[in-house]
Protein backbone atom coordinates (compact mmCIF):
# COMPACT_ATOMS: atom_id res chain seq x y z
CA UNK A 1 23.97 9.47 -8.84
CA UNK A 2 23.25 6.62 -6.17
CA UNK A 3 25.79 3.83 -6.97
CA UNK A 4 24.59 0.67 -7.99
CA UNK A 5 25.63 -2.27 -5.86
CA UNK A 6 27.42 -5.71 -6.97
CA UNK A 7 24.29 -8.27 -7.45
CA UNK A 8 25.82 -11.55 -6.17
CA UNK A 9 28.46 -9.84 -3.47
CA UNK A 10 27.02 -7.39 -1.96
CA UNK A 11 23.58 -6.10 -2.47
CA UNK A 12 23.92 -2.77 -0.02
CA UNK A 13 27.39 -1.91 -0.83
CA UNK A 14 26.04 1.42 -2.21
CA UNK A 15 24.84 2.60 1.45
CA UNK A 16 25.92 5.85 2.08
CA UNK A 17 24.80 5.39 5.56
CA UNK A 18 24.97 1.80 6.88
CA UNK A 19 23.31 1.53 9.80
CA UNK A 20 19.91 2.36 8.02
CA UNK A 21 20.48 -1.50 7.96
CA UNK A 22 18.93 -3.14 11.05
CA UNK A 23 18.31 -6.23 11.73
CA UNK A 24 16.96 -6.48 15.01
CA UNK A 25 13.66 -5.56 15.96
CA UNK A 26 12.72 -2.06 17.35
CA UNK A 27 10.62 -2.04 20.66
CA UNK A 28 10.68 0.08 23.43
CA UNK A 29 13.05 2.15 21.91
CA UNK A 30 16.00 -0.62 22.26
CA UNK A 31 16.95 -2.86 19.45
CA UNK A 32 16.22 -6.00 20.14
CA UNK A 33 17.18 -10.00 18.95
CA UNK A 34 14.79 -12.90 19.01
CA UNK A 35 15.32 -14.35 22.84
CA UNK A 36 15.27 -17.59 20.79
CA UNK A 37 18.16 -16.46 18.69
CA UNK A 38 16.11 -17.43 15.91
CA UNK A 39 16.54 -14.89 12.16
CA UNK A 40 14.39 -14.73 8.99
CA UNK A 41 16.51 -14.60 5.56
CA UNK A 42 15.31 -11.69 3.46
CA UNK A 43 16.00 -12.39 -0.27
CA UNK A 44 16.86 -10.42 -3.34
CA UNK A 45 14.03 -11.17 -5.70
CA UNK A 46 16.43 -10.56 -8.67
CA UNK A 47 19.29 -13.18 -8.19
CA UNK A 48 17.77 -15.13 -5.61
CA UNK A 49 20.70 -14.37 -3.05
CA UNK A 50 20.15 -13.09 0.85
CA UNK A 51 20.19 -10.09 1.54
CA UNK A 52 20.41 -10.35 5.42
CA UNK A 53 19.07 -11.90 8.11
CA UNK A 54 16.02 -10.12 10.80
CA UNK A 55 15.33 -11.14 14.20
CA UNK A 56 12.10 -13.53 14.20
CA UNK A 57 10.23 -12.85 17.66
CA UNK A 58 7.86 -14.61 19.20
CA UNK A 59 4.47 -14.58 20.39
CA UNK A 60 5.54 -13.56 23.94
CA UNK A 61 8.15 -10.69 22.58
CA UNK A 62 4.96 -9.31 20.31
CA UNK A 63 3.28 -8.93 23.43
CA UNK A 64 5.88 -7.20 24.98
CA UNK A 65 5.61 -4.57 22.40
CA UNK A 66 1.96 -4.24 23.27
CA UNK A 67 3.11 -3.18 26.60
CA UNK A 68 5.68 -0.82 25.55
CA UNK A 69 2.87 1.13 23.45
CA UNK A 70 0.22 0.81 26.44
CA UNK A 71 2.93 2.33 28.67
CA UNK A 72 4.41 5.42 26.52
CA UNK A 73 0.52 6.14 25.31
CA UNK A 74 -0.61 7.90 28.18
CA UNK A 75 2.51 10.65 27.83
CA UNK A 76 2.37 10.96 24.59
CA UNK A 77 -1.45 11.51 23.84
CA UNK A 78 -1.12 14.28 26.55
CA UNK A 79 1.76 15.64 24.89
CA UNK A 80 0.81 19.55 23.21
CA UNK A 81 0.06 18.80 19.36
CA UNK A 82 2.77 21.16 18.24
CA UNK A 83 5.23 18.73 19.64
CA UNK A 84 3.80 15.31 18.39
CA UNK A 85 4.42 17.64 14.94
CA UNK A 86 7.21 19.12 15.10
CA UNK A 87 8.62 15.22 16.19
CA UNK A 88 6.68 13.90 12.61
CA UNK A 89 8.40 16.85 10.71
CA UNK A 90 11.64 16.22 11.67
CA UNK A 91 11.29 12.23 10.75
CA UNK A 92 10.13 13.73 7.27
CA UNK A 93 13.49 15.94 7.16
CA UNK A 94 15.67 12.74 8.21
CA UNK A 95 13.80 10.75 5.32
CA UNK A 96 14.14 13.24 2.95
CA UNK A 97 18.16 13.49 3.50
CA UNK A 98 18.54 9.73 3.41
CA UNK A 99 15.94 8.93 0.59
CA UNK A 100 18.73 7.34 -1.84
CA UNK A 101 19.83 5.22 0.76
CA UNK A 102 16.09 4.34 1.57
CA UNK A 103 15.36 3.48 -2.16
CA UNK A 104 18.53 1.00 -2.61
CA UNK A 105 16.89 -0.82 0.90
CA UNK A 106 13.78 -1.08 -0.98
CA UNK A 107 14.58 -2.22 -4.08
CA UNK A 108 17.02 -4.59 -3.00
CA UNK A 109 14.54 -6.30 -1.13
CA UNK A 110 11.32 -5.83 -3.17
CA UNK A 111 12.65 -5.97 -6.62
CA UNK A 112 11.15 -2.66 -7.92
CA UNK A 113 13.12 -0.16 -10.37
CA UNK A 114 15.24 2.05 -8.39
CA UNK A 115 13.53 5.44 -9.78
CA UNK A 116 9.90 3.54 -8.46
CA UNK A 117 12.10 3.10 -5.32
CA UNK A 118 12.82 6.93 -4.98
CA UNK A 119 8.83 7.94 -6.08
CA UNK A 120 7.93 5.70 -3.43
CA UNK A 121 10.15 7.02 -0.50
CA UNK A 122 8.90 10.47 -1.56
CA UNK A 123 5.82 9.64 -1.75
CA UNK A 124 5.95 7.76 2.15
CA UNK A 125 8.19 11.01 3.29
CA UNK A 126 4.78 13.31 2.32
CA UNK A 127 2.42 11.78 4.66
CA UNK A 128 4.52 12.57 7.57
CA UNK A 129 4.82 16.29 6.66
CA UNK A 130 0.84 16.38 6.19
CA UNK A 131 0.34 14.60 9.46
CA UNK A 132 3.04 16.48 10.97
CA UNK A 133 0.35 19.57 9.88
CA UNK A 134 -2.71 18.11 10.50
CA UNK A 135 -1.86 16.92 13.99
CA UNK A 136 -1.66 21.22 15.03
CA UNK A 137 -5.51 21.15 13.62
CA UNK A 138 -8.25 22.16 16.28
CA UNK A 139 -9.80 18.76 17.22
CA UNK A 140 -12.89 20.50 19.27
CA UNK A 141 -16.34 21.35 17.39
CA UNK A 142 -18.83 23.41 19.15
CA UNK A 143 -22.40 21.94 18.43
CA UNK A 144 -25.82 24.20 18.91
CA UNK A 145 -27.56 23.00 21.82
CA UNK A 146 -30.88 22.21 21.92
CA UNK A 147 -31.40 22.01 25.67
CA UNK A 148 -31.63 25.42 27.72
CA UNK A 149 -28.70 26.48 29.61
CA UNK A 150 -26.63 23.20 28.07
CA UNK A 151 -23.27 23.95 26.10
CA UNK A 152 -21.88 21.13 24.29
CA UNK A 153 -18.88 19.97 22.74
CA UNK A 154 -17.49 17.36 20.76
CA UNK A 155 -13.72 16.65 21.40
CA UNK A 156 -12.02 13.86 19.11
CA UNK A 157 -9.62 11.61 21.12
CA UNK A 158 -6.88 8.96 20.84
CA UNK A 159 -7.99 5.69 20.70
CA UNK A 160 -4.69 3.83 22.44
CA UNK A 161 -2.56 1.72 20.82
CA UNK A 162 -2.98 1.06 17.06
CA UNK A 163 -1.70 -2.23 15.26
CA UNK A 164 -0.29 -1.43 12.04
CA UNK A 165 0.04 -4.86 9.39
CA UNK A 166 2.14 -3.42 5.89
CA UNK A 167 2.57 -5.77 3.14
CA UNK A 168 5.75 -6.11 1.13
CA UNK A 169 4.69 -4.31 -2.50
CA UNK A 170 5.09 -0.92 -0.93
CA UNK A 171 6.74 -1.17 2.32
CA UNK A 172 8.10 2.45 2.98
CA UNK A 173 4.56 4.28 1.62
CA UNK A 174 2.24 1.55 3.65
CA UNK A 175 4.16 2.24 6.69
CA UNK A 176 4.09 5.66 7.06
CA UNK A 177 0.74 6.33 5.48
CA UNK A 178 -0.72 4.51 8.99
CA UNK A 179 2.25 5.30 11.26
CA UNK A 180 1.71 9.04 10.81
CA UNK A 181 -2.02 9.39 11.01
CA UNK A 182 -1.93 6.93 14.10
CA UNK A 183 0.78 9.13 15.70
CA UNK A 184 -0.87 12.64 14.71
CA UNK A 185 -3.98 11.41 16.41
CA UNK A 186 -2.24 10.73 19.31
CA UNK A 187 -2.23 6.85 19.36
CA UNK A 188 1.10 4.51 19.85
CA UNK A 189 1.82 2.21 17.15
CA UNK A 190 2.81 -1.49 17.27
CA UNK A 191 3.81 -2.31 13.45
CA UNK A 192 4.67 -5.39 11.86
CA UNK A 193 5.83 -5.43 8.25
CA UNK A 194 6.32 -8.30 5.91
CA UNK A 195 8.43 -11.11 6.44
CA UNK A 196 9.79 -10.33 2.58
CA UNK A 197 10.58 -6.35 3.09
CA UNK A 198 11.37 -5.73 6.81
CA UNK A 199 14.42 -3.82 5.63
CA UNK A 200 12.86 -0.57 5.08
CA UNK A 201 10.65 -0.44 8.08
CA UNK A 202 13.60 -1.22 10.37
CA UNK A 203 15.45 1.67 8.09
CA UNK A 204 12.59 3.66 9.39
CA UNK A 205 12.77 3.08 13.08
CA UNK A 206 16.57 3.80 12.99
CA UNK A 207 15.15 7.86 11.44
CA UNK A 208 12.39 7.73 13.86
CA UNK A 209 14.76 7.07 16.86
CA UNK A 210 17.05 9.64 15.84
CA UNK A 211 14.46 12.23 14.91
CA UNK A 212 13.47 12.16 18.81
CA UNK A 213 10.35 10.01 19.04
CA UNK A 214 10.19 8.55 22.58
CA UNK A 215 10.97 5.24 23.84
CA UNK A 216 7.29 2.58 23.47
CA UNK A 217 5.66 5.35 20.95
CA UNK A 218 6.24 3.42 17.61
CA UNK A 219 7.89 -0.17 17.49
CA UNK A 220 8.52 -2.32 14.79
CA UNK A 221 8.08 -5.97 15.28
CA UNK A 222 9.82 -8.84 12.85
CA UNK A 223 9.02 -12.32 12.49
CA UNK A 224 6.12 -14.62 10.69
CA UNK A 225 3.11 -13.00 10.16
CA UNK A 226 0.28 -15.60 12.39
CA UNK A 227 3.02 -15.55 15.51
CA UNK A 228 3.43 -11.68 15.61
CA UNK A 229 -0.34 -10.28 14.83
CA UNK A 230 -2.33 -12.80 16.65
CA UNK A 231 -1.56 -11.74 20.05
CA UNK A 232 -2.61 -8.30 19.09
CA UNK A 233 -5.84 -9.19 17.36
CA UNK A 234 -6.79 -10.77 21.03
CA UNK A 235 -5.41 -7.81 22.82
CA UNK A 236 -8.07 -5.35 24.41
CA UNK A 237 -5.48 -2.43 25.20
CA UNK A 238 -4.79 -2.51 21.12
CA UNK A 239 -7.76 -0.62 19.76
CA UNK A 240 -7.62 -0.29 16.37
CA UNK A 241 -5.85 -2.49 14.04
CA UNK A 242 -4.99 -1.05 10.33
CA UNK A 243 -3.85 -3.67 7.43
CA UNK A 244 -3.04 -3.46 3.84
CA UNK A 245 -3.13 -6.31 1.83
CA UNK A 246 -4.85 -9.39 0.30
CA UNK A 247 -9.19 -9.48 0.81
CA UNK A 248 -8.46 -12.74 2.20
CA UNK A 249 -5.96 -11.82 5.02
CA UNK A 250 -8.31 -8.91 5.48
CA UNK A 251 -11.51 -10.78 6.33
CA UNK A 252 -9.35 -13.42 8.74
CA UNK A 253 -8.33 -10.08 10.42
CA UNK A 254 -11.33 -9.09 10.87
CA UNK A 255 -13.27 -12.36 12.04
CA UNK A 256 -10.43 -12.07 14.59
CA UNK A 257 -11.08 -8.65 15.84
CA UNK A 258 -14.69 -9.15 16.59
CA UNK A 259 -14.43 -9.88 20.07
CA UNK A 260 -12.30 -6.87 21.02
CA UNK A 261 -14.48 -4.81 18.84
CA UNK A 262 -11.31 -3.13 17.20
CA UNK A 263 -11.63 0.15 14.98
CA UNK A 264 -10.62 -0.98 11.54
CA UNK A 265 -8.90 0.16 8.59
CA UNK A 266 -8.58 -2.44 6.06
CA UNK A 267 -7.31 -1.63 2.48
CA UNK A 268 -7.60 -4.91 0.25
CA UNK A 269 -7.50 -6.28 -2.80
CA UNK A 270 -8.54 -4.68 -6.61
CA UNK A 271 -9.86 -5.82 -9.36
CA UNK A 272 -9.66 -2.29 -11.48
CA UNK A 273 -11.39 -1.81 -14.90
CA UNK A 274 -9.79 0.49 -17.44
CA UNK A 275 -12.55 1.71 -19.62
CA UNK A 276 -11.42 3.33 -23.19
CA UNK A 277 -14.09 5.11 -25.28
CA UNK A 278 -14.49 5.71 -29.37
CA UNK A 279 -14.26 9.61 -28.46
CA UNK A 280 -11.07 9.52 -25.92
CA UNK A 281 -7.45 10.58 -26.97
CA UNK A 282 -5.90 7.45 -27.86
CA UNK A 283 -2.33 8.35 -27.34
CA UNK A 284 -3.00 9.30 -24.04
CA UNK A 285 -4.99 5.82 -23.25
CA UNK A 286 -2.14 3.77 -24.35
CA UNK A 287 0.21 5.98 -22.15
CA UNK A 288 -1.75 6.10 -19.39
CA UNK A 289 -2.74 2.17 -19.90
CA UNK A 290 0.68 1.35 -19.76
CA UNK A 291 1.42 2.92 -16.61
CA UNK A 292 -1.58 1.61 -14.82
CA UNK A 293 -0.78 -1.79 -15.62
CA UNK A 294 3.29 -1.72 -15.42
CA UNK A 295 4.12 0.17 -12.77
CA UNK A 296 5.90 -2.25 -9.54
CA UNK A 297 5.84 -5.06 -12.49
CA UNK A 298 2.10 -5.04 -11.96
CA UNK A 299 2.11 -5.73 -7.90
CA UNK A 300 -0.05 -3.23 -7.16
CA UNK A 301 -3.37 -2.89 -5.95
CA UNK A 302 -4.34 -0.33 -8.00
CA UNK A 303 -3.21 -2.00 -10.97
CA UNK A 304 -5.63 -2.26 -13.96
CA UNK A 305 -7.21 -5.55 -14.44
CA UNK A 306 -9.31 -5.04 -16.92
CA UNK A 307 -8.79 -3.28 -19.83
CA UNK A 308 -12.34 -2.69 -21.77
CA UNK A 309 -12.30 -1.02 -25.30
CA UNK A 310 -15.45 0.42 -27.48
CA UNK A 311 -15.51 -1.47 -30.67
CA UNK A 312 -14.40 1.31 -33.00
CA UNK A 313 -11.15 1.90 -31.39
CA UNK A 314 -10.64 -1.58 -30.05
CA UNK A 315 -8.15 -3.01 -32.97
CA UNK A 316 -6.23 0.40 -32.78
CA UNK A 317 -5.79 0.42 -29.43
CA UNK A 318 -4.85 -3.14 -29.07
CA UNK A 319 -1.81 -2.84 -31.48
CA UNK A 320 -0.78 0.69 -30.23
CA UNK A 321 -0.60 -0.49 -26.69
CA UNK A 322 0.51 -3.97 -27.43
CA UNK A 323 3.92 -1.74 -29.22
CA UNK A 324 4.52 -0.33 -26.41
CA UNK A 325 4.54 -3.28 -24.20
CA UNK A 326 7.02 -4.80 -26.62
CA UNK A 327 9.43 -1.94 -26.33
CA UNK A 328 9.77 -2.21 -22.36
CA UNK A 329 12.86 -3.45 -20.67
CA UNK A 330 12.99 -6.02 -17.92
CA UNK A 331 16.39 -6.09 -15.64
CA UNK A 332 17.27 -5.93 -11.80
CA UNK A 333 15.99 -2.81 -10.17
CA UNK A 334 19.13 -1.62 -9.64
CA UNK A 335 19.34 -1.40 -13.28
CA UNK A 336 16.64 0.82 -13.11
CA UNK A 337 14.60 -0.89 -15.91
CA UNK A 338 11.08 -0.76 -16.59
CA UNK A 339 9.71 -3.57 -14.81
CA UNK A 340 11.49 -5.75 -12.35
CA UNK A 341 11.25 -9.46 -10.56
CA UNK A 342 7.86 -10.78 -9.24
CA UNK A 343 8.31 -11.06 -5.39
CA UNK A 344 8.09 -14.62 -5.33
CA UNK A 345 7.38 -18.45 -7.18
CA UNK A 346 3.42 -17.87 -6.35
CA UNK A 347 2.98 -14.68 -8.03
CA UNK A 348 4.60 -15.93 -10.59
CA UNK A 349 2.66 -19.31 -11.24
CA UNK A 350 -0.72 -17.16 -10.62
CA UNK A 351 0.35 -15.36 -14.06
CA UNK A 352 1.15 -18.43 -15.46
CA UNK A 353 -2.10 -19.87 -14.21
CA UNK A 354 -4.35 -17.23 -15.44
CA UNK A 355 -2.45 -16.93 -19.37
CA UNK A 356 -2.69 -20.65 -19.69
CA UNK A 357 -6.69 -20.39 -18.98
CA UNK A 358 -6.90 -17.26 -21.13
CA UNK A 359 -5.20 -18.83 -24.08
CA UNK A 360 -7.17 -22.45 -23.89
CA UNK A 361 -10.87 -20.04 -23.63
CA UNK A 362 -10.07 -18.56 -27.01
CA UNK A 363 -7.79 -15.57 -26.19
CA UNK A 364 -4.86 -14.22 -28.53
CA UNK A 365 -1.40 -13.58 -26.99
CA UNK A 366 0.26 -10.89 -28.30
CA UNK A 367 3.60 -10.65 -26.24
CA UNK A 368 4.93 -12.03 -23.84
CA UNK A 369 3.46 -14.97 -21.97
CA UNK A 370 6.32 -16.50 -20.55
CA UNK A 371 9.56 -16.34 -17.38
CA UNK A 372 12.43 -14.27 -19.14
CA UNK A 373 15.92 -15.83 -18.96
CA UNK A 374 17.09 -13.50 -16.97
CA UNK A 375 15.83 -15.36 -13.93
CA UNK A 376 12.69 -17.30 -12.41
CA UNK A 377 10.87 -14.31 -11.25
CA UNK A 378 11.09 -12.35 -14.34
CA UNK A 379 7.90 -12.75 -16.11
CA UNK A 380 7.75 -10.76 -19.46
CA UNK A 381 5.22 -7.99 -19.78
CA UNK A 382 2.20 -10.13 -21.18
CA UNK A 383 -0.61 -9.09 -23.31
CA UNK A 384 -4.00 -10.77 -24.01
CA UNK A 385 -7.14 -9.39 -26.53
CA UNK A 386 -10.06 -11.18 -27.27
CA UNK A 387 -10.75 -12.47 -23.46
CA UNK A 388 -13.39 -13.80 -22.78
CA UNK A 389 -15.89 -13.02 -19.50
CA UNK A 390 -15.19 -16.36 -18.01
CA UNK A 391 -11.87 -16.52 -17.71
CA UNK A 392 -10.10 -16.33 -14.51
CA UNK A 393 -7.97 -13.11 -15.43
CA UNK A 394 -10.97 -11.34 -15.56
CA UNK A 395 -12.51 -12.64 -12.46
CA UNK A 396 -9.35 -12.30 -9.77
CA UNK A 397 -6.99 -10.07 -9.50
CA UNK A 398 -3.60 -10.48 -11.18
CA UNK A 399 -1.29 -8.99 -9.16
CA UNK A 400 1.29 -9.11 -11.93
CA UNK A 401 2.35 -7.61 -15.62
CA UNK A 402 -0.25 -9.36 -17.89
CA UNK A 403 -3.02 -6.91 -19.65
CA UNK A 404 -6.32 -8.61 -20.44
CA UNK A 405 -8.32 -6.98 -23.08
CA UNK A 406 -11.78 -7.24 -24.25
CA UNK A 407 -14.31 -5.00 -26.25
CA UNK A 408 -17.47 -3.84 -25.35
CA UNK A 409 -20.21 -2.35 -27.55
CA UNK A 410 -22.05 0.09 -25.07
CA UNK A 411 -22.18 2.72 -22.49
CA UNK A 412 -24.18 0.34 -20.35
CA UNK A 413 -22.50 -2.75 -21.15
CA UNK A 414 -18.79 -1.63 -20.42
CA UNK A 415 -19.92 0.29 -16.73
CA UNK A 416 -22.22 -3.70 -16.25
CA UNK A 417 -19.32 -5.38 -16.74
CA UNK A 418 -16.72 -3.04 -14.64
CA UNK A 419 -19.03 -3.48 -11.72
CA UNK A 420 -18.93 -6.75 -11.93
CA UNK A 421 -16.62 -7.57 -9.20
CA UNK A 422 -16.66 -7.51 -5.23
CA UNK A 423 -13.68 -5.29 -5.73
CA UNK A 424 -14.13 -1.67 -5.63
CA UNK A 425 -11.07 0.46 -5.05
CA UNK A 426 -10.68 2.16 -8.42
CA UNK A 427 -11.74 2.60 -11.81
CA UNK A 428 -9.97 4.29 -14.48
CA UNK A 429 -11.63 5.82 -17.48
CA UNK A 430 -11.15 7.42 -21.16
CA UNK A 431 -13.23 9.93 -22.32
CA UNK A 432 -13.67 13.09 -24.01
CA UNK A 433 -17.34 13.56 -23.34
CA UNK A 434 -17.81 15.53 -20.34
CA UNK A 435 -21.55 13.92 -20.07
CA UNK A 436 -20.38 10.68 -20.24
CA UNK A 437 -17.44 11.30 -17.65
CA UNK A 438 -19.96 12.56 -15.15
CA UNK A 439 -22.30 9.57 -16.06
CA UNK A 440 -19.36 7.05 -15.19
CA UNK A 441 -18.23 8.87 -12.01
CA UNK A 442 -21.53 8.52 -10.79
CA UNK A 443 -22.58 5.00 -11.87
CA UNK A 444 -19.11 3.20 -11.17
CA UNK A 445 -19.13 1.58 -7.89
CA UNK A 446 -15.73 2.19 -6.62
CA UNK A 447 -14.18 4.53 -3.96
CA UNK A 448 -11.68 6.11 -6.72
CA UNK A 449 -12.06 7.13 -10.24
CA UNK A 450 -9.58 8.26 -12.25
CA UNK A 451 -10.04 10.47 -15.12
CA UNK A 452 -7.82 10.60 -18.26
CA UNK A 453 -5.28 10.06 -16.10
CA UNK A 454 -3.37 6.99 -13.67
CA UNK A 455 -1.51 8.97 -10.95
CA UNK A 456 -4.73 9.92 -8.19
CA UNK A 457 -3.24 8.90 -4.70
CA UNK A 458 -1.71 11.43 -2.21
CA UNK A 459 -1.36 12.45 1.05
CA UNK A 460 -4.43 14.97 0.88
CA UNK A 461 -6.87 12.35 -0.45
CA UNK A 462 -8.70 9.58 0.92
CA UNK A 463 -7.57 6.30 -0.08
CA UNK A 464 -9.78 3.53 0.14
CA UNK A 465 -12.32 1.32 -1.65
CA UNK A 466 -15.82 -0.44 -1.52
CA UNK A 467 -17.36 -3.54 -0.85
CA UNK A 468 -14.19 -5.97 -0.31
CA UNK A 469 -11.78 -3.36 -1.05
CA UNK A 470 -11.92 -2.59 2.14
CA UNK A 471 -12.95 -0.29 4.77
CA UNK A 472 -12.39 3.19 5.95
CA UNK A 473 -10.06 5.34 4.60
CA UNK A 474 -5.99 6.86 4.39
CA UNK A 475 -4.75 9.93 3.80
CA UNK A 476 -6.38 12.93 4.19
CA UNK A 477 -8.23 14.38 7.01
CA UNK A 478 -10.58 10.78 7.19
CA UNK A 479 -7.19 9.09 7.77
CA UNK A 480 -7.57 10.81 11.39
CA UNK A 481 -10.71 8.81 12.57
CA UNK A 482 -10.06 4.96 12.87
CA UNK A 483 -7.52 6.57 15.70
CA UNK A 484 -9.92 8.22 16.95
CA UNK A 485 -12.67 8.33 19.52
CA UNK A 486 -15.53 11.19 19.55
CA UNK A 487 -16.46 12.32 22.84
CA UNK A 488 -19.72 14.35 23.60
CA UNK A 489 -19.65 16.61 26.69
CA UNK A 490 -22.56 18.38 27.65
CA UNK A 491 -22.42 21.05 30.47
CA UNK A 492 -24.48 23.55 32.64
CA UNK A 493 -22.47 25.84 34.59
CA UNK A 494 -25.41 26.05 37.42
């Protein structure tokens, strides 16, 4: 059983294997400080106390890992695919063996229950064994010709170097759901993760530098956000730039990748409906409700938003699910409780923000609805009924543990009023009509639907919404082709 370490003393004493924790950046396969000498504190979001310090480069050292990727690309695109795997498969070994150690990192720095922490490490570990298979796949497709004597080919090639941008909610999965698809393809990776969770990308670098991969082919760059991406958003030689996190950030991103004409791959914001029917299994909707809403405290973007109910069941469900959110514990994640800290004062006044305007438009709270005493970024697990259309909860996404429910009367009206959004990532429903399910899948306009069920994402599958969810996709096979340039031969052997 992973030990749990002192709160105000210190918050990694339970390390099995201390140097996971770096604190200097990783480029060019050296370890490097901020020439400026200059550190960013990274804080525990349950007691408020540093964890450590990481090296906050510049501008000018962000460029410099630019050219470290530029220079190592050339090798290692030409390098066999068996070897670019068998280098991914042995970083999945490494983070399989140290995936305790990984999960105290992550939870000391993002706040989340420690058995989240170990679902998400597993869950970051699988995309580098399904990369580490997909990059052996045959990447040249014959095509029928249609001019006499011709042959053709299409051949799918590396792109170059690939900016990678992770945000701090899931900073082990984000990073290795782009690293290892950029690195299968062939590209070089510059990454840069969140000022908040740096920890467990640095943790990262230290497996991927012992697992073999060479000097310039994936760096991780520390520091503030505008100083370290800028320079690569201007940068011709970085071709495609991949970023998870706020529709906002997204759209600046990609306003200032226009003039290099960058492939992009942005996955943003969610503003997800739960729909719950007269005919669905009720148990199973509450259960299902409650993880879609709870799990990472509600810092997710795949959390539900929106939780719709037809009229016959909406009283029952209310007070069922409404239970359950009473019964759940809130605690340090090294205490392994159900929900842990916000990651900082903003999220926290946005849920304050949007129960305050919920309450004053005519909706009923029914738990919760306040900061716990167990610290400022403890916000109980909230629950609202009666909300009304207009208010803001239902028209921006949370981003935190307060459930906002409100009861429709129809088919029509409840999929009217989940595509009512610019968000489209996913869409959960509750049904036991197998004509109605296939109506829903068809008419709800996001890139995921979920079933009678929460859990969907995975290595195999494409992750990714529509309209300003985002664009392209992760995971799977389609995960391949932001890195990725097509290139049509034609020859005639006369």
């Amino acid at each position: 059983m992973l030990a749990a370490p002192r709160l105000h003393d210190e918050p990694m004493s339970g390390l099995a294997d201390r140097s996971l924790l770096r604190s200097f950046a990783y480029v060019g396969g050296r370890w490097v400080a901020a020439r400026s000498g200059e550190s960013l504190p990274v804080i525990d979001p349950a007691t408020g106390a540093e964890i450590g310090r990481v090296a906050n480069l510049s501008a000018s050292e962000s460029r410099a890992a630019v050219d470290a990727a530029d220079a190592a690309f050339p090798e290692w695109a030409a390098m066999l695919p068996q070897a670019r795997s068998a280098l991914l498969r042995r970083w999945f070994k490494l983070m399989r063996e140290a995936r305790e150690d990984l999960a105290l990192i992550l939870t000391c720095e993002q706040g989340k229950p420690l058995s989240e922490s170990l679902g998400e490490i597993d869950y970051a570990a699988s995309f580098l064994e399904f990369y580490a298979e997909e990059a052996k796949r045959p990447n040249i497709e014959s095509v029928t010709s249609h001019l006499p004597g011709a042959e053709m080919e299409l051949w799918r090639e590396p792109v170059g170097v690939a900016a990678l941008i992770t945000p701090w909610n899931f900073p082990s999965a984000m990073l290795t759901r782009k690293t290892a698809a950029a690195l299968a393809a062939g590209c070089t990776v510059v990454a840069h993760p969140s000022a908040e969770t740096p920890f467990s990308a640095l943790a990262l670098a230290e497996l991927a530098e012992r697992a073999g991969l060479p000097a310039g082919v994936f760096n991780v760059v520390t520091g503030e956000a505008p100083v370290i991406v800028a320079p690569w958003t201007e940068d011709t030689r970085v071709r495609a730039l991949s970023f998870t996190g706020s529709t906002e950030i997204g759209k600046l991103l990609y306003r200032q990748s226009a003039d290099t004409v960058k492939r992009l791959v942005l996955e943003l914001g969610g503003h997800a409906p739960f729909l719950v029917f007269a005919e669905a299994d009720l148990d199973r909707a509450v259960d299902e409700a409650v993880k879609a809403k709870f799990a990472t405290t509600g810092q997710d973007c795949l959390g539900a938003n929106r939780f719709l109910v037809e009229r016959p069941v909406y009283d029952e469900f209310c007070a069922r699910f409404a239970e359950r959110v009473k019964a759940l514990t809130l605690g340090p994640g090294i205490e392994d409780r159900d929900l842990g800290p916000l990651m900082n004062a903003k999220a926290v006044a946005k849920q304050e923000e949007q129960v305050a305007d919920a309450t004053r438009r005519g909706a009923k709270l029914l738990t919760g609805g306040r900061t716990s005493p167990l610290g400022p970024l403890f916000y109980e697990p909230t629950v609202l009924v009666d909300v009304p259309e207009d208010a803001l909860i239902f028209n921006e996404e949370t981003f935190g543990p307060v459930a906002a429910i409100a009861p429709f009367e129809t088919e029509e009206e409840a999929v009217a009023r989940a595509n009512d959004t610019e968000y489209g990532l996913v869409a959960y429903v509750h049904s036991q009509d197998p004509r109605r399910i296939y109506r829903l899948s068809r008419a709800l306009q996001f890139g995921m639907v979920a079933v009678n069920r929460t859990k969907v994402t995975g290595a195999p599958i494409p992750f990714g919404g529509m309209k300003q969810s985002g664009v392209a996709r992760e995971g799977a096979r389609h995960g391949l082709e932001a890195f990725t340039d097509i290139k049509y031969v034609c020859r005639d052997w006369a």
